[in-house]
Structure formats: C-alpha cells, structure tokens
PDB file of N, CA and C in Angstrom:
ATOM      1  N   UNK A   1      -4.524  24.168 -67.052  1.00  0.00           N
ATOM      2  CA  UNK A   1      -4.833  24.183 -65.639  1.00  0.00           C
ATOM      3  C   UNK A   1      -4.213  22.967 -64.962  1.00  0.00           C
ATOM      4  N   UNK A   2      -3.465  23.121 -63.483  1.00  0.00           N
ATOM      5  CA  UNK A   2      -3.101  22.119 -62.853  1.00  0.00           C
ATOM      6  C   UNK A   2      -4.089  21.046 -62.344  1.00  0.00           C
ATOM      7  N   UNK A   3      -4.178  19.962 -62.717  1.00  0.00           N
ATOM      8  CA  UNK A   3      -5.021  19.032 -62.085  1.00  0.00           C
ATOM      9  C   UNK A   3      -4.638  18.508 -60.693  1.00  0.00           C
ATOM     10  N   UNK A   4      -5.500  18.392 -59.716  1.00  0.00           N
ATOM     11  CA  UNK A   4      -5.202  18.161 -58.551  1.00  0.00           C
ATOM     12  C   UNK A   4      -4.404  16.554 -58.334  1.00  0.00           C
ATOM     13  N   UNK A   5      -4.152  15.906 -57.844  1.00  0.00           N
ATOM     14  CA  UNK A   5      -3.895  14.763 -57.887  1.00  0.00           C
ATOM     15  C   UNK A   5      -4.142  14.266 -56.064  1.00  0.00           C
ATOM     16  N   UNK A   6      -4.450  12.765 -56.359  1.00  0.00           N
ATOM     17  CA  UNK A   6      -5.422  12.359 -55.324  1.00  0.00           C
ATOM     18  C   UNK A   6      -4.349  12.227 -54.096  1.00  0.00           C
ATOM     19  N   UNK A   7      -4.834  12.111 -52.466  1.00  0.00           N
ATOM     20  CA  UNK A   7      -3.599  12.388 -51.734  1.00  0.00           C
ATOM     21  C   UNK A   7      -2.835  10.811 -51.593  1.00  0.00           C
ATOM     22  N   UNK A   8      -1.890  10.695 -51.336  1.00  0.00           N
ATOM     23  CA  UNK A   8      -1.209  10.061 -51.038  1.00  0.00           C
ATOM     24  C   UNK A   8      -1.105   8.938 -49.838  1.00  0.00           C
ATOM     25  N   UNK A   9      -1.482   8.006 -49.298  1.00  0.00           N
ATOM     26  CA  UNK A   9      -1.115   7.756 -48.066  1.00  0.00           C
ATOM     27  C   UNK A   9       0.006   7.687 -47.834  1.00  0.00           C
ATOM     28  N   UNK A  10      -0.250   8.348 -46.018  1.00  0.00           N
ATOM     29  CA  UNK A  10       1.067   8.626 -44.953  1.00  0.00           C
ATOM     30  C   UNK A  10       1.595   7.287 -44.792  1.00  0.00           C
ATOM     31  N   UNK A  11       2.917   6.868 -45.285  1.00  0.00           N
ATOM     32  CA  UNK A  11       3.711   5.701 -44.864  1.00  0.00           C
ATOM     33  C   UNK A  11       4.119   5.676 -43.295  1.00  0.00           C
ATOM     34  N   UNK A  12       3.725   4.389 -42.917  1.00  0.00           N
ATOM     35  CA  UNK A  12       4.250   4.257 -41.534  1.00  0.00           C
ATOM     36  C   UNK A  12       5.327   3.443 -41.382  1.00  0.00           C
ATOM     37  N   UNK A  13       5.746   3.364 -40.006  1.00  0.00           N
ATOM     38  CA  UNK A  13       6.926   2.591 -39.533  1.00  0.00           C
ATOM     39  C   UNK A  13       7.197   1.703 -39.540  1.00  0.00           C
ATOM     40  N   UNK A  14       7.129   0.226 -40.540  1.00  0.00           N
ATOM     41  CA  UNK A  14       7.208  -0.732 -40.272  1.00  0.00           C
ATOM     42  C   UNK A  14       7.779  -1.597 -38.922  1.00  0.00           C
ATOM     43  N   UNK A  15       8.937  -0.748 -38.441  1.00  0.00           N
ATOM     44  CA  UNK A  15       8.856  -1.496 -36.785  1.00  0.00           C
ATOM     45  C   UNK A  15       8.566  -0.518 -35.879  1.00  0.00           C
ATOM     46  N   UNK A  16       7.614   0.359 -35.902  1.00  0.00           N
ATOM     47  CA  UNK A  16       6.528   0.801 -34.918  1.00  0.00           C
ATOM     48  C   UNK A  16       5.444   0.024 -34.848  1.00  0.00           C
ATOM     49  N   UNK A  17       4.614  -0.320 -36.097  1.00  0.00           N
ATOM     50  CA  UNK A  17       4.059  -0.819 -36.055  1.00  0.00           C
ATOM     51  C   UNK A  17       4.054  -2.400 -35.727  1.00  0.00           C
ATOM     52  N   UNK A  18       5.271  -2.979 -35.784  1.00  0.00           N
ATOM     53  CA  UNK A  18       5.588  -4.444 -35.422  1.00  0.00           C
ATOM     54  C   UNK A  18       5.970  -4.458 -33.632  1.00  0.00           C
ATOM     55  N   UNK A  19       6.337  -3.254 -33.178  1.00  0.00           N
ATOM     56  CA  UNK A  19       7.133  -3.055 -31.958  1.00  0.00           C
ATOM     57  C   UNK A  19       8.136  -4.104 -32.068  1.00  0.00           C
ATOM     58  N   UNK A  20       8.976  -3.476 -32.976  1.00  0.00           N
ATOM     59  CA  UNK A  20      10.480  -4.071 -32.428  1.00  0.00           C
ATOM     60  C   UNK A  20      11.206  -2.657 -32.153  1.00  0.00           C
ATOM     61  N   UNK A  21      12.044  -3.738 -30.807  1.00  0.00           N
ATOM     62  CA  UNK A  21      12.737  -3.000 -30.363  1.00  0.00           C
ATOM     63  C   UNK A  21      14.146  -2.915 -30.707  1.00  0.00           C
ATOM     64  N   UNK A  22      14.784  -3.976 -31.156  1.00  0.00           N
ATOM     65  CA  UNK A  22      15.641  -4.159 -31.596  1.00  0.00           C
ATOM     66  C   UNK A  22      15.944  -4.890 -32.826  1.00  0.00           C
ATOM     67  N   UNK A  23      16.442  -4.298 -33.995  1.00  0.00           N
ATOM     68  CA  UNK A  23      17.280  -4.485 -35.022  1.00  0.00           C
ATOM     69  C   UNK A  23      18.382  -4.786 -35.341  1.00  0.00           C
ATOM     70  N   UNK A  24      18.242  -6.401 -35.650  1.00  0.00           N
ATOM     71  CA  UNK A  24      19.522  -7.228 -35.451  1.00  0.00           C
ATOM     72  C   UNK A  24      19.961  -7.549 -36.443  1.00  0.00           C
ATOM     73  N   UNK A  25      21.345  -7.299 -36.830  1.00  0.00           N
ATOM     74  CA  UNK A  25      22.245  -7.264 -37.833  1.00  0.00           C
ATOM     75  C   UNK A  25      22.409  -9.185 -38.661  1.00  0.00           C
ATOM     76  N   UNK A  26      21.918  -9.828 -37.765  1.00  0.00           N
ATOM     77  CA  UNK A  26      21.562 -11.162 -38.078  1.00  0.00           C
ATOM     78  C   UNK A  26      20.313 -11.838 -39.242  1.00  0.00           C
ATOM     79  N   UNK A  27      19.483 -10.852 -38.999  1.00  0.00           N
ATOM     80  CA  UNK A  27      18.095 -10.739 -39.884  1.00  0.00           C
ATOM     81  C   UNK A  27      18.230  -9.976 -41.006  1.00  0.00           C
ATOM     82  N   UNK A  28      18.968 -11.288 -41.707  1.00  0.00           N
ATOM     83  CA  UNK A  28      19.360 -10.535 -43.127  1.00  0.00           C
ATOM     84  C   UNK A  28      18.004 -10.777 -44.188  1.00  0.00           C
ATOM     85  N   UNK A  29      16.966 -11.592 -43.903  1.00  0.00           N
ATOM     86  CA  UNK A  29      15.624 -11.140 -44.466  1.00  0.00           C
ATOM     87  C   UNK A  29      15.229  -9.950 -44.350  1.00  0.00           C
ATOM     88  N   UNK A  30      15.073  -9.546 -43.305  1.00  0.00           N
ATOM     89  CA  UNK A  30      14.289  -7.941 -43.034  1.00  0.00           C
ATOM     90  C   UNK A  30      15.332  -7.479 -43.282  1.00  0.00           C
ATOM     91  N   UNK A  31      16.856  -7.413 -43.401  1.00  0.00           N
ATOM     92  CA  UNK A  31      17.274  -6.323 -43.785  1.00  0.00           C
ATOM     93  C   UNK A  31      17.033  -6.309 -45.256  1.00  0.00           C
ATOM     94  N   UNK A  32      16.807  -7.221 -46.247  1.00  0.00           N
ATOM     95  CA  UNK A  32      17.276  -7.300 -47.315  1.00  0.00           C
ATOM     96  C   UNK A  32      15.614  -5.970 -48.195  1.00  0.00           C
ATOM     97  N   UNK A  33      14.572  -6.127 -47.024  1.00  0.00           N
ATOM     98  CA  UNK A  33      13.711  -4.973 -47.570  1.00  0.00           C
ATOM     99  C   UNK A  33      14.008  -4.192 -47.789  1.00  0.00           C
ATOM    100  N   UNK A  34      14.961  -3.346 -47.013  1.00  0.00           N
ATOM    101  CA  UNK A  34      15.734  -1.960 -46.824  1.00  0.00           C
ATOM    102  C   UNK A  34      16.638  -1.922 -47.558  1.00  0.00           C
ATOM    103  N   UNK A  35      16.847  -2.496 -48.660  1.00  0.00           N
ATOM    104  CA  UNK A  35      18.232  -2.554 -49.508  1.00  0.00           C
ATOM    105  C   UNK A  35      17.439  -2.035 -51.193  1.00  0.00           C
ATOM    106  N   UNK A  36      18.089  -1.545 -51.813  1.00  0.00           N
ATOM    107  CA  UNK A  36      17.700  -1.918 -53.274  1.00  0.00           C
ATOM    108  C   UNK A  36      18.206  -2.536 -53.952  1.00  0.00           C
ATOM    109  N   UNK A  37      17.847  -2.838 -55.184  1.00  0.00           N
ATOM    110  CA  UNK A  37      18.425  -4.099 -56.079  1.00  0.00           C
ATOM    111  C   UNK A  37      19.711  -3.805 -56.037  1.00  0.00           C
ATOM    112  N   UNK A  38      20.245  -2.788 -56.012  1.00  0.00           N
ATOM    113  CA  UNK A  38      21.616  -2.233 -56.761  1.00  0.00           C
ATOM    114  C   UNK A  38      22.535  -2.374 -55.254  1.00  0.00           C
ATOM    115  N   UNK A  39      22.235  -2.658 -53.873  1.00  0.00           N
ATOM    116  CA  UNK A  39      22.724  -3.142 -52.869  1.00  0.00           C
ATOM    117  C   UNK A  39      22.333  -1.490 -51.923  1.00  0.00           C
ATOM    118  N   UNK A  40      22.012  -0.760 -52.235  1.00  0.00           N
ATOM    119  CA  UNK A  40      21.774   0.909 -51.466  1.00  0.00           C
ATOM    120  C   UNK A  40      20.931   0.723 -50.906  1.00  0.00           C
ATOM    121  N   UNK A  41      21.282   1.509 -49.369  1.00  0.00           N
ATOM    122  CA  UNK A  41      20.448   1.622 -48.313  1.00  0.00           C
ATOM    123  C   UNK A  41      19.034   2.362 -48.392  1.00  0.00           C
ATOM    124  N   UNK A  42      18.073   2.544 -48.981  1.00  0.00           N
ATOM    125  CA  UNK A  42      16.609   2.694 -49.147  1.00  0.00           C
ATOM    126  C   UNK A  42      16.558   4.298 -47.672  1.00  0.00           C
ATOM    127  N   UNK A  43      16.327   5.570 -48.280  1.00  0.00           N
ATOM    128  CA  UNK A  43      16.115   6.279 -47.511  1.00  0.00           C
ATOM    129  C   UNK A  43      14.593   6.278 -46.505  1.00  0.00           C
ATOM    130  N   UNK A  44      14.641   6.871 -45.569  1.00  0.00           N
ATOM    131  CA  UNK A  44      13.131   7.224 -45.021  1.00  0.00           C
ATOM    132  C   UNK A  44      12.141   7.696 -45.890  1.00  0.00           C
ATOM    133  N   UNK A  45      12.086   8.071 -47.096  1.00  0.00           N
ATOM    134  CA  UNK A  45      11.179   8.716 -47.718  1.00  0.00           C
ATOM    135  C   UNK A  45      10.333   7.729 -48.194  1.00  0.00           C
ATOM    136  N   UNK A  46      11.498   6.737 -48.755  1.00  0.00           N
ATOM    137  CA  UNK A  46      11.372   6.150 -49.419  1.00  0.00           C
ATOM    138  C   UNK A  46      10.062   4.643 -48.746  1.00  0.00           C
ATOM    139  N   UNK A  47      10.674   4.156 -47.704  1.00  0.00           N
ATOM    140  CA  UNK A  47      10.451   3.231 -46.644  1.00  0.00           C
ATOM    141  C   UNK A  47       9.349   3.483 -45.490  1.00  0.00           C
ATOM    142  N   UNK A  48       9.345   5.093 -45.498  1.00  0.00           N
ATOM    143  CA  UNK A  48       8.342   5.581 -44.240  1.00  0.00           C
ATOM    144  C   UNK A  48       8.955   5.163 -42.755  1.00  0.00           C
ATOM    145  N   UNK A  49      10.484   4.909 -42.539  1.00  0.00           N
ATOM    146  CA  UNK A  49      10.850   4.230 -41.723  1.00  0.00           C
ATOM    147  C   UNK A  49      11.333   5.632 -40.406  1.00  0.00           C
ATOM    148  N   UNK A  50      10.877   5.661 -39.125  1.00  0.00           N
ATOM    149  CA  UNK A  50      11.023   6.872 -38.358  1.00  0.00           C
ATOM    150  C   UNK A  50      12.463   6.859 -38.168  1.00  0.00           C
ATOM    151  N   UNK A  51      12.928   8.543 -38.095  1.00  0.00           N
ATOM    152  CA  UNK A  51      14.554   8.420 -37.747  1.00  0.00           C
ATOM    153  C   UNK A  51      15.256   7.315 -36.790  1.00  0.00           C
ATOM    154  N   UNK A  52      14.497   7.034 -35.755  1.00  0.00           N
ATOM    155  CA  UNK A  52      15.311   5.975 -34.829  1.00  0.00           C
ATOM    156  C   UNK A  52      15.689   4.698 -35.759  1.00  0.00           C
ATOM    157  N   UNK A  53      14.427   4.529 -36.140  1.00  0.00           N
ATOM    158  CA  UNK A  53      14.441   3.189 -36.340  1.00  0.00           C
ATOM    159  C   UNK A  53      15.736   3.429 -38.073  1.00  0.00           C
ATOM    160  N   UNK A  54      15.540   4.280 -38.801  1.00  0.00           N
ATOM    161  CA  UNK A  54      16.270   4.343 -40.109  1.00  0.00           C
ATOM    162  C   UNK A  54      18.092   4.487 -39.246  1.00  0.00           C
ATOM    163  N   UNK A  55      18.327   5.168 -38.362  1.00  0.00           N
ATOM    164  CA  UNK A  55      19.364   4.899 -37.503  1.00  0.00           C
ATOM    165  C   UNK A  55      20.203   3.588 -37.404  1.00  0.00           C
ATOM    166  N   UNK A  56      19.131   2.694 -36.180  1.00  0.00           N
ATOM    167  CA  UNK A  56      19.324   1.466 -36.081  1.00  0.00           C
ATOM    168  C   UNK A  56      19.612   0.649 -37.401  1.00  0.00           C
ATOM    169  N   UNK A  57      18.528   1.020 -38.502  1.00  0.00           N
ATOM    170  CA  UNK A  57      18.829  -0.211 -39.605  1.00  0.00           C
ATOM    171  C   UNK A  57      19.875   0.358 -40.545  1.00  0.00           C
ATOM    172  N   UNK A  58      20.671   1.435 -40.423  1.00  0.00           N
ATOM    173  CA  UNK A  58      21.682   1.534 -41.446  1.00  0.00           C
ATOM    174  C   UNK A  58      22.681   1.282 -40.707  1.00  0.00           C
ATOM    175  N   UNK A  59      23.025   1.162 -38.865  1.00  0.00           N
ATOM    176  CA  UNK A  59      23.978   0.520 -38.668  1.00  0.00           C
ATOM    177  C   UNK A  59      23.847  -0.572 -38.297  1.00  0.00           C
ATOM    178  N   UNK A  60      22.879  -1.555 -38.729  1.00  0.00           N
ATOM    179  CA  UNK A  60      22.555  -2.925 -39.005  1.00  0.00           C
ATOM    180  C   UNK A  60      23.000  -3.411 -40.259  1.00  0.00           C
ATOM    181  N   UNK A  61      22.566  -3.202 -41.395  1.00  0.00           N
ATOM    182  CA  UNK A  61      22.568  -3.217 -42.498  1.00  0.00           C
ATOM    183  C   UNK A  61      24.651  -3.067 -42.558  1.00  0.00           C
ATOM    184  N   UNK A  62      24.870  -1.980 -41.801  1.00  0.00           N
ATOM    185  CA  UNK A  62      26.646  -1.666 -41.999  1.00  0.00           C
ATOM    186  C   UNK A  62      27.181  -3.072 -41.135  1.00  0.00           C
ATOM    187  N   UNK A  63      26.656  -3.425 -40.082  1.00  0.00           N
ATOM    188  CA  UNK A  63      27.499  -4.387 -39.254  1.00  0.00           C
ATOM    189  C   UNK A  63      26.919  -5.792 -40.159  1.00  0.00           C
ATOM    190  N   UNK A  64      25.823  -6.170 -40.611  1.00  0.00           N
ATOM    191  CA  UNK A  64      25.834  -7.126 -41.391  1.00  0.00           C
ATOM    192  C   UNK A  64      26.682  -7.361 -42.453  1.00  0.00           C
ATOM    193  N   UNK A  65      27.231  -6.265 -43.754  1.00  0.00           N
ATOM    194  CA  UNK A  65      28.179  -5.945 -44.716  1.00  0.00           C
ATOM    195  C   UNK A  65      29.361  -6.232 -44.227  1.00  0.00           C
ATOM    196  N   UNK A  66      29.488  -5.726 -43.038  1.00  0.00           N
ATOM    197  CA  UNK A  66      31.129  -6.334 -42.311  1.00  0.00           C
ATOM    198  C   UNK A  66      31.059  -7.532 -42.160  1.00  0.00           C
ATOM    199  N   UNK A  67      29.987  -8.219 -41.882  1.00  0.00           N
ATOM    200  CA  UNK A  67      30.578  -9.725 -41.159  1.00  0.00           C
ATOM    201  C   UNK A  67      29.908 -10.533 -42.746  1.00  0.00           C
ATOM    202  N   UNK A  68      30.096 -10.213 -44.003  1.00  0.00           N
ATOM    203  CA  UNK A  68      29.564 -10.740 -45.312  1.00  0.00           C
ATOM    204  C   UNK A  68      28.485 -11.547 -44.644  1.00  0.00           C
ATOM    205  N   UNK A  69      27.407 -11.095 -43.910  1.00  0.00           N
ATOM    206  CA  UNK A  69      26.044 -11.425 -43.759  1.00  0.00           C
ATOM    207  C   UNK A  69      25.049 -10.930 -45.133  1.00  0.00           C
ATOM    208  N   UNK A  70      25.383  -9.781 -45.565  1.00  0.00           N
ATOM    209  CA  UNK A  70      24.866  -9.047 -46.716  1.00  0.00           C
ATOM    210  C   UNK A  70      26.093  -8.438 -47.642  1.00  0.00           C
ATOM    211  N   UNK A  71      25.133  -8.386 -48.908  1.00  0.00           N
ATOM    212  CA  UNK A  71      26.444  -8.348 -49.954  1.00  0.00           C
ATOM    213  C   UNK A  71      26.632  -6.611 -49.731  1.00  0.00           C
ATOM    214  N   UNK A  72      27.939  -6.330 -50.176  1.00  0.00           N
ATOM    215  CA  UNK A  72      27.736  -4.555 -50.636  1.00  0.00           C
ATOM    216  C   UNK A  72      27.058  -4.264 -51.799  1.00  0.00           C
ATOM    217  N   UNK A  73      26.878  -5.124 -52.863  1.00  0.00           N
ATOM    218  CA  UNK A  73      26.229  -4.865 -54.244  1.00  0.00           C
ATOM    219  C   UNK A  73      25.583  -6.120 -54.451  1.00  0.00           C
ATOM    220  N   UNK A  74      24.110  -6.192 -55.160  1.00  0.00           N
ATOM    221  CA  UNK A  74      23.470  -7.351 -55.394  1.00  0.00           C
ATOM    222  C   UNK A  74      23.461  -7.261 -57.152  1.00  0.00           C
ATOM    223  N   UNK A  75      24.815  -7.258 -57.651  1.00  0.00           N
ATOM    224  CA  UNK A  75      25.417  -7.530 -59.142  1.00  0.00           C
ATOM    225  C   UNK A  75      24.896  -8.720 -59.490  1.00  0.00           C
TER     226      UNK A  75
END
C-alpha cells in the first residue's frame, strides 16, 4: 500500500517577500544563493522564486558573469 507522505510547504518568493524591486547584477552575495556549487542557475522549483523575479535574476546573474563579478563555474 502507498503511504501518504506529509505535505510539503509552499515555497515563497524570497524578493516578494523582501519587496525588492530591483535586482542588481552588483549583489554578488544574493546572487551567489541562486547559483549551485557547480556555478548553474538554480530553477524556480527549486528556489520558489516567482517568474518575474527568476527573469530578473538570470539576467542578473548573466550580466554579473560578463563583467567577472561571478564565476561561470565554482571548480
């Protein structure tokens, strides 16, 4: 028999809940949450992060990589 398993909590927005409005390619701390060890951009599923905001931080995360603010791989 399948055992039920207990529910999950709903992940929220980390910048809904902070109200930011803007995601700056400069804030390579907060970007470095959104990264995984292996240097990959961390999906919404993953993060609970709403489409806008997962938008904004992957072309944050891209304009930081251009200006070697953030690495492409954390080797």
């Amino acid at each position: 028999m399948a055992r039920r398993r207990g529910h999950k909590r709903r992940k929220v927005c980390y910048f809904t809940v902070n109200k930011v409005a803007y995601i700056d390619y400069k804030d390579t701390d907060l970007l470095r949450k959104f990264v995984s060890e292996r240097g990959k951009i961390l999906p919404r599923r993953v993060t609970g992060t709403s489409s806008k905001y997962q938008r904004q931080l992957t072309r944050a995360i891209k304009r930081a990589r251009q200006m070697a603010l953030l690495a492409y791989t954390n080797d």
